[in-house]
C-alpha atoms as a PDB file:
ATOM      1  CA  UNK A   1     -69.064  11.103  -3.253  1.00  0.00           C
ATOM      2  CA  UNK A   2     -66.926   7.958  -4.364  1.00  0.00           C
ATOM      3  CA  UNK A   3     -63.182   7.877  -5.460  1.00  0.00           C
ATOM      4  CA  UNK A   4     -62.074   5.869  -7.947  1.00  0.00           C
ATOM      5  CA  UNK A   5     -59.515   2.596  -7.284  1.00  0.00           C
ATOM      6  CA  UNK A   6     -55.832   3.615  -6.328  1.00  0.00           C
ATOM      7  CA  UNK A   7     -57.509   7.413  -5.990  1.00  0.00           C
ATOM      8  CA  UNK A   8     -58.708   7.267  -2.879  1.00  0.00           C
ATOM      9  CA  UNK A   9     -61.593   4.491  -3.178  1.00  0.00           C
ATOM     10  CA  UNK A  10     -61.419   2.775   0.173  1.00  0.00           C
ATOM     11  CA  UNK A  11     -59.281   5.471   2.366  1.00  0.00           C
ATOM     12  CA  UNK A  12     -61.206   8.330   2.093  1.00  0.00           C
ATOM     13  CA  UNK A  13     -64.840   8.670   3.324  1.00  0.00           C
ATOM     14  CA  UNK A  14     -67.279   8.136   0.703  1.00  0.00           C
ATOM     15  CA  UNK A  15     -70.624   7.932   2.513  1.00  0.00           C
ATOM     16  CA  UNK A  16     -72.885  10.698   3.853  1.00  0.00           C
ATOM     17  CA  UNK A  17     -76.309  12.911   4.153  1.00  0.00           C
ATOM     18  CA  UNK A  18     -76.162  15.766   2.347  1.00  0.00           C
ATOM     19  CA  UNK A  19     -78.248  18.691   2.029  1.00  0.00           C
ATOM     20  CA  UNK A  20     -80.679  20.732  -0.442  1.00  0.00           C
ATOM     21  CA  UNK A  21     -81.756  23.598  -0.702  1.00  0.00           C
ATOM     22  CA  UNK A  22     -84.161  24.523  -3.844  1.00  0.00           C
ATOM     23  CA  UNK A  23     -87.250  27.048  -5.467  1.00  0.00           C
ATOM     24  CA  UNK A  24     -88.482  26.417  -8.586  1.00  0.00           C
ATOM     25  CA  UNK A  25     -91.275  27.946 -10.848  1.00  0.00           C
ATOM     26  CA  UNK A  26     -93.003  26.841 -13.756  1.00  0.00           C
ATOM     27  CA  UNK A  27     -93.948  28.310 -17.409  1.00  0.00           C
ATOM     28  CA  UNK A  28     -96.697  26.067 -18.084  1.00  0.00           C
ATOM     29  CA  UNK A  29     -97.683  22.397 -16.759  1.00  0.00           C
ATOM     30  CA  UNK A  30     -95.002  20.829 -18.640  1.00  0.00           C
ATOM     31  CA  UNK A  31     -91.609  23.216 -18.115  1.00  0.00           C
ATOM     32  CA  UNK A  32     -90.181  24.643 -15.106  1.00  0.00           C
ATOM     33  CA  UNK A  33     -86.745  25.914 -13.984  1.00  0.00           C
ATOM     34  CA  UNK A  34     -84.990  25.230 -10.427  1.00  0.00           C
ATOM     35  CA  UNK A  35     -82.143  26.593  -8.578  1.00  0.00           C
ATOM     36  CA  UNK A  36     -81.084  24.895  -5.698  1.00  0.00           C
ATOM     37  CA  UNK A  37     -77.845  24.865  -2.858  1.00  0.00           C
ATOM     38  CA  UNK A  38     -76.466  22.010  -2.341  1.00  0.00           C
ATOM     39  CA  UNK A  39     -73.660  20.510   0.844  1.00  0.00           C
ATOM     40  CA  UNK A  40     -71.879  17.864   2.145  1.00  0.00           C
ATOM     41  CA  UNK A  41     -70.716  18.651   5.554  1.00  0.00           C
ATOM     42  CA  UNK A  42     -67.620  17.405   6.698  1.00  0.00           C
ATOM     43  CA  UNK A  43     -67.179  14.103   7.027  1.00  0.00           C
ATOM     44  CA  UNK A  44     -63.861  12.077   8.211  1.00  0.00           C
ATOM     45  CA  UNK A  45     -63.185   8.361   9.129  1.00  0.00           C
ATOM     46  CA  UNK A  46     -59.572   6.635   9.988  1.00  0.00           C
ATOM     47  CA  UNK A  47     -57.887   4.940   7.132  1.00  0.00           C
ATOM     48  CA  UNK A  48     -55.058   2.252   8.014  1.00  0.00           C
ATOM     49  CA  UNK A  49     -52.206   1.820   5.326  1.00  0.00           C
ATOM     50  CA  UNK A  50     -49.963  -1.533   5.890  1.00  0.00           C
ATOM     51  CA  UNK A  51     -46.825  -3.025   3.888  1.00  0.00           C
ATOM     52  CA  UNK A  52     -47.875  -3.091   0.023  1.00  0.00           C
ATOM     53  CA  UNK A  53     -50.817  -0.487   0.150  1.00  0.00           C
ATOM     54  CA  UNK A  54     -49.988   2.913  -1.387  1.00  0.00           C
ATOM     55  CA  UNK A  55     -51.506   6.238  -0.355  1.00  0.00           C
ATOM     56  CA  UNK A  56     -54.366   7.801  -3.240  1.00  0.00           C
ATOM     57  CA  UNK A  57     -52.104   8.106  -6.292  1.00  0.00           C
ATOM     58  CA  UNK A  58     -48.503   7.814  -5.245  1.00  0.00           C
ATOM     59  CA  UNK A  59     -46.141   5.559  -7.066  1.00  0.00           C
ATOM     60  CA  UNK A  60     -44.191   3.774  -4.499  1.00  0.00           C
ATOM     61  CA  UNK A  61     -45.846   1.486  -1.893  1.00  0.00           C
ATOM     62  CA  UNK A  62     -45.165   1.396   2.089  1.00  0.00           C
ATOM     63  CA  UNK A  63     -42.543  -1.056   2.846  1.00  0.00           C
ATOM     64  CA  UNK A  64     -43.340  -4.319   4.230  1.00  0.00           C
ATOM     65  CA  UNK A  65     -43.625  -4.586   7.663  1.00  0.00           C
ATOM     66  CA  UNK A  66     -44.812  -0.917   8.384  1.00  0.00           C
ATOM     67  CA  UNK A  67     -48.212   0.517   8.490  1.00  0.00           C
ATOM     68  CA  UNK A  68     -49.641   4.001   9.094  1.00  0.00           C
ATOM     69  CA  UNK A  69     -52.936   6.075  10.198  1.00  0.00           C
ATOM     70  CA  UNK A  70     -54.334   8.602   8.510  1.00  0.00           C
ATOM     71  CA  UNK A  71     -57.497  10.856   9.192  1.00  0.00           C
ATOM     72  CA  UNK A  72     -58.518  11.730   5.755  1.00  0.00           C
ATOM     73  CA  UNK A  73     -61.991  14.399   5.796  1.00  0.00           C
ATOM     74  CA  UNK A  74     -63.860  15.570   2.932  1.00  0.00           C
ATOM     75  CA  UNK A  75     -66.628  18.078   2.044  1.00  0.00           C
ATOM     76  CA  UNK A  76     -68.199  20.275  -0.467  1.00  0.00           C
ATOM     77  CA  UNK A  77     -70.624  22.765  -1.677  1.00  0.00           C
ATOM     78  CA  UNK A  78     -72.435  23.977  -4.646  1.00  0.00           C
ATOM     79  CA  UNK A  79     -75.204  26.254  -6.372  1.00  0.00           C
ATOM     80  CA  UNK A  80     -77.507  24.276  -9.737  1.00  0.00           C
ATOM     81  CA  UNK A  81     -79.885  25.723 -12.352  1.00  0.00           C
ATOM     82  CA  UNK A  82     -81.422  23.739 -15.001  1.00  0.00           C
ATOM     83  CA  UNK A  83     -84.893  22.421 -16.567  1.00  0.00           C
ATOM     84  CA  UNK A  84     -87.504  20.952 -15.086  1.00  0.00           C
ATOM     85  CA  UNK A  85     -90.076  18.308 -17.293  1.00  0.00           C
ATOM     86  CA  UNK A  86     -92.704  17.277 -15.673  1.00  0.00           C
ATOM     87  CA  UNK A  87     -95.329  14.452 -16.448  1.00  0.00           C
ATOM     88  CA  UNK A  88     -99.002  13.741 -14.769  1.00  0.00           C
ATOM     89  CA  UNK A  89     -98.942   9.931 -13.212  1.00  0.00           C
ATOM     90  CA  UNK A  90    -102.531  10.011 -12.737  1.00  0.00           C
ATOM     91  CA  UNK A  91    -105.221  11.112 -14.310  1.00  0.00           C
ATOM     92  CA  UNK A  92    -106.873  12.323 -11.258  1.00  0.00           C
ATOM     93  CA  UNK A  93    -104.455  13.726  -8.182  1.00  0.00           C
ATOM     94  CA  UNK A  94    -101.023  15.843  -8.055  1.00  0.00           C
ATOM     95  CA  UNK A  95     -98.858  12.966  -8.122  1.00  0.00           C
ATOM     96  CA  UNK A  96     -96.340  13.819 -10.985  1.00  0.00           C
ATOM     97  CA  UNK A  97     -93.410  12.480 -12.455  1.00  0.00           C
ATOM     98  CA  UNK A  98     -90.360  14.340 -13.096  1.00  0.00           C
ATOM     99  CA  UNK A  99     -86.950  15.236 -14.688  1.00  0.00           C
ATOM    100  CA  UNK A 100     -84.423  17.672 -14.460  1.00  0.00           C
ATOM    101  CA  UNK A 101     -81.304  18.422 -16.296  1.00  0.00           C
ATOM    102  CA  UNK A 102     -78.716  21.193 -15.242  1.00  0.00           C
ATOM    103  CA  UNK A 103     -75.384  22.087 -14.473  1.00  0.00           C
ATOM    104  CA  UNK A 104     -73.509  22.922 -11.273  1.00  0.00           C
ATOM    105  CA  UNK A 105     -70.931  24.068  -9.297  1.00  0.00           C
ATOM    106  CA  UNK A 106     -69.099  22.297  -7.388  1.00  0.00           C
ATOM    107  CA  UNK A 107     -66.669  23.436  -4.571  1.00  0.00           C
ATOM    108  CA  UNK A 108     -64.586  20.240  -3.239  1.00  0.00           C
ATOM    109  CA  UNK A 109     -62.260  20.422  -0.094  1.00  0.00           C
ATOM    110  CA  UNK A 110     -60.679  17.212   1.284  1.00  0.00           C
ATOM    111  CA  UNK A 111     -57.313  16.870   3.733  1.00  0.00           C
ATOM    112  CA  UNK A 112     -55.384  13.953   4.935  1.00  0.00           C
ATOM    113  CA  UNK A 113     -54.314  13.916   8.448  1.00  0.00           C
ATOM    114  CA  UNK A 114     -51.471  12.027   9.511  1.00  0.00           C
ATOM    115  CA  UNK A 115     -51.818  10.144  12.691  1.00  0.00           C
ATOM    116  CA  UNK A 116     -49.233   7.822  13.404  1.00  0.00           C
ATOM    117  CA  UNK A 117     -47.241   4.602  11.825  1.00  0.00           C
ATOM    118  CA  UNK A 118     -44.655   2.025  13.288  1.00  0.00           C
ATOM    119  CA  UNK A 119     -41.651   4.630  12.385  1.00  0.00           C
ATOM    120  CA  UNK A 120     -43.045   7.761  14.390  1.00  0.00           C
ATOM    121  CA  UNK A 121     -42.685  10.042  11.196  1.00  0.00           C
ATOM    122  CA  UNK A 122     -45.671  11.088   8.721  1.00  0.00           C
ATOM    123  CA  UNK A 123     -44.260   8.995   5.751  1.00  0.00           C
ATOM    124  CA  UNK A 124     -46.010   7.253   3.043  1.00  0.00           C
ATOM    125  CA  UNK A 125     -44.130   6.166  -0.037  1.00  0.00           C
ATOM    126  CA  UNK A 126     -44.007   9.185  -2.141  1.00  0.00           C
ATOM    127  CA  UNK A 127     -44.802  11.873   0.187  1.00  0.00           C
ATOM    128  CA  UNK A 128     -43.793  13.088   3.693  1.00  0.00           C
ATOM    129  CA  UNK A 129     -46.097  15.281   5.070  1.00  0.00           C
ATOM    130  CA  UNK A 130     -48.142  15.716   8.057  1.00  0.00           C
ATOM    131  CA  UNK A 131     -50.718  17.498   6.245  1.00  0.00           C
ATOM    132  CA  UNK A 132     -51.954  16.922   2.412  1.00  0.00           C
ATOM    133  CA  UNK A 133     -54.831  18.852   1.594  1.00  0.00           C
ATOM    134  CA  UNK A 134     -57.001  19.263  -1.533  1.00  0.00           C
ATOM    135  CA  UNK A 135     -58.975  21.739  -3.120  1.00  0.00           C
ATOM    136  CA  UNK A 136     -60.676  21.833  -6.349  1.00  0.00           C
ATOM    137  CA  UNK A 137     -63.852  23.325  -8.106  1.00  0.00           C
ATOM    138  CA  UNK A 138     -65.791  22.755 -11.598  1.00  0.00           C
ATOM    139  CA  UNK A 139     -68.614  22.972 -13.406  1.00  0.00           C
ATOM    140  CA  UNK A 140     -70.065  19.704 -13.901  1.00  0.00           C
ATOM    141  CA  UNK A 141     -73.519  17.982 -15.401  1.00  0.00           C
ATOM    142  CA  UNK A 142     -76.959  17.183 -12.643  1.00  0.00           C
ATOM    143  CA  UNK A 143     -79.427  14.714 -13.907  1.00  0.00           C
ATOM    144  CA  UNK A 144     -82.493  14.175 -11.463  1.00  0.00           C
ATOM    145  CA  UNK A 145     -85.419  11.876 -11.761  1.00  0.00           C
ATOM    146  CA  UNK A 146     -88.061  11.624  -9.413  1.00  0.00           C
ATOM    147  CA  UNK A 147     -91.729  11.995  -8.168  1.00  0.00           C
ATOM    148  CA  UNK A 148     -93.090  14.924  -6.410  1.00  0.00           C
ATOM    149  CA  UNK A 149     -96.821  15.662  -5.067  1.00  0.00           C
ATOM    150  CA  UNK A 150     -98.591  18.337  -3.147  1.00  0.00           C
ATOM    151  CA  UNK A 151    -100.304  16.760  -0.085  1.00  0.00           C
ATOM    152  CA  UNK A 152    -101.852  20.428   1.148  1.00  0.00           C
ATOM    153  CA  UNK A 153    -102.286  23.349  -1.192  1.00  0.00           C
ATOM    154  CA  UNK A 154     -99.366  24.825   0.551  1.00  0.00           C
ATOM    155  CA  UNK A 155     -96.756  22.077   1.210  1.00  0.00           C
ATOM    156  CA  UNK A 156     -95.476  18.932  -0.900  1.00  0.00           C
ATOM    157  CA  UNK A 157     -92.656  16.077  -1.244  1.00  0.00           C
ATOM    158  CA  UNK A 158     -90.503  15.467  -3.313  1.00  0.00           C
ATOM    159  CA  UNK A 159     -88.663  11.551  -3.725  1.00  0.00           C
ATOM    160  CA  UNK A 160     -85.903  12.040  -6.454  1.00  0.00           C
ATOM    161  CA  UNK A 161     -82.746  10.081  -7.512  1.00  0.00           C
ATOM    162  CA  UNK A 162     -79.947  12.349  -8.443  1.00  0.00           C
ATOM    163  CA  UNK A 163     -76.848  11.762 -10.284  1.00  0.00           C
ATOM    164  CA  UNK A 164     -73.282  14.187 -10.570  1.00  0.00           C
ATOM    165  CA  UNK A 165     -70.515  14.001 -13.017  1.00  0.00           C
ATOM    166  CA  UNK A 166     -67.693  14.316 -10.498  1.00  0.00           C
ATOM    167  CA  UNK A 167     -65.571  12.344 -12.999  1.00  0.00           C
ATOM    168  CA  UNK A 168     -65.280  15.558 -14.485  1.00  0.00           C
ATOM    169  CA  UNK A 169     -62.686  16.563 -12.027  1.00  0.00           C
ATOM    170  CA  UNK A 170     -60.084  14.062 -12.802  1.00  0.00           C
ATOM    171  CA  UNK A 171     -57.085  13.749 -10.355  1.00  0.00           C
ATOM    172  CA  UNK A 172     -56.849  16.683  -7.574  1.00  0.00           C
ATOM    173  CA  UNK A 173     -53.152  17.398  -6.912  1.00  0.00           C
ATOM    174  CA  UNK A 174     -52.509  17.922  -3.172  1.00  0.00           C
ATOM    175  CA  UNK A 175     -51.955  21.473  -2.768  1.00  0.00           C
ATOM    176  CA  UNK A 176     -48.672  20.802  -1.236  1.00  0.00           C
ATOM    177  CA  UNK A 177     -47.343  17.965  -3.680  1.00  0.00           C
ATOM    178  CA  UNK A 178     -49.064  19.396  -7.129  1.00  0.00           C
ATOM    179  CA  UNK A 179     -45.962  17.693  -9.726  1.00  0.00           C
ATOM    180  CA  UNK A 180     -46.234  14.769  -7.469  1.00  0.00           C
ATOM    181  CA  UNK A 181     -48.432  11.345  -8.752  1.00  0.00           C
ATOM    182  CA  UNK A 182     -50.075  11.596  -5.226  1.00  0.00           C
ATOM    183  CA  UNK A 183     -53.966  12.662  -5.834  1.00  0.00           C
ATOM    184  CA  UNK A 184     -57.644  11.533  -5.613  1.00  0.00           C
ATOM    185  CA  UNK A 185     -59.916  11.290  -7.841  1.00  0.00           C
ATOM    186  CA  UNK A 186     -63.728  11.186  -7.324  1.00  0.00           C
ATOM    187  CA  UNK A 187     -65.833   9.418  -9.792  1.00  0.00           C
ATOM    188  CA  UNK A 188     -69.497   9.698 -10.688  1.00  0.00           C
ATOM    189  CA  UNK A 189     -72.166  10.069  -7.534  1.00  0.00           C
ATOM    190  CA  UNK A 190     -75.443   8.728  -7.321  1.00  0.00           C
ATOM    191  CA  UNK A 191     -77.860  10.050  -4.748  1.00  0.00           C
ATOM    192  CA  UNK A 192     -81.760   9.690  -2.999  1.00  0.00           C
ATOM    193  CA  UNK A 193     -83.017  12.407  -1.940  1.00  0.00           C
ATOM    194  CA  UNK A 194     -86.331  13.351   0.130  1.00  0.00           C
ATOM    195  CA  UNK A 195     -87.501  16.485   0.307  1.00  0.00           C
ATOM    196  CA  UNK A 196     -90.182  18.941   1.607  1.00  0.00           C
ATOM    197  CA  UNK A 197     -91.319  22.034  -0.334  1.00  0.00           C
ATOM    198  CA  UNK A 198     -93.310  24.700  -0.036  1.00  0.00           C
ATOM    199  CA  UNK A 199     -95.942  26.051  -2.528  1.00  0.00           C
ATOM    200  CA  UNK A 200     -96.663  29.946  -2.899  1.00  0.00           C
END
């Protein structure tokens, strides 16, 4: 997932593998439904504030001269439904084209850990905490479009671009800080996935 600019974009990790899960049926060539379980494990990286930057949402910049390390982490997880259209590439073979609108829900923890700075106290403009965490779930819209074939009777792939309305969340409040300014604020995800299915 990506944060938005002044929200996070930049200081808190943005880029990872995530995971899966589906099973699908169909009504007739054309229509299907799928229900799927979908994760991002945890993933962290070490963000670096100096004089001038401001931490995700807060009002007041570090002073000049100072800089501080934070540990921010993030991760999620969620369960889909939706529709399934599918269209026949070729006239002869499996190979099919398809897309799939649904909604789901989305279950987002993050957490900012302080590490150090030049003063020796977890300080940063607006806030002064050692811990900020954030937690936040919704409802929002999955698009997918992709191409899927069945290369046994049994097992098949699946190659799909998928894209989430996280900019449905808006600004998550730190649970700690929630009438502060200080927040993140993911923004709209776009995916490739490549999967293996089975058939029964």
């Amino acid at each position: 997932v990506g944060f938005k600019p002044g929200f996070g974009e930049g200081f808190m990790p943005s880029n990872s593998i995530d995971y899966e899960f589906f099973f699908g049926g169909q009504s007739n060539q054309y229509f299907g439904f799928e229900l799927g379980f979908t994760s991002t494990p945890k993933i962290n990286k070490y963000s670096t504030l100096y004089g001038g930057d401001y931490y995700p949402g807060a009002i007041r910049a570090l002073e000049p001269g100072t800089w501080q390390t934070w540990q921010p982490e993030y991760d999620n997880f969620g369960f889909y439904c939706g529709i399934n259209r599918y269209i026949q590439i070729l006239s002869t073979g499996n190979l099919r084209g398809f897309g799939f609108v649904g909604l789901t829900y989305i279950d987002i923890h993050a957490a900012t850990n302080f590490i150090a700075d030049d003063l020796g106290v977890p300080s940063s403009g607006d806030i002064n905490a050692a811990l900020t965490t954030y937690d936040a779930n919704k409802i929002i819209t999955m698009i997918k479009l992709g191409l899927e074939q069945n290369f046994t009777p049994y097992i098949g792939w699946r190659f799909a671009y998928t894209w989430k309305n996280y900019a449905a969340f808006g600004k998550i409040h730190s649970l700690e800080y929630p009438d502060l300014p200080v927040a993140i604020m993911p923004k709209n995800t776009n995916a490739l996935y490549l999967s293996v299915f089975l058939v029964f």
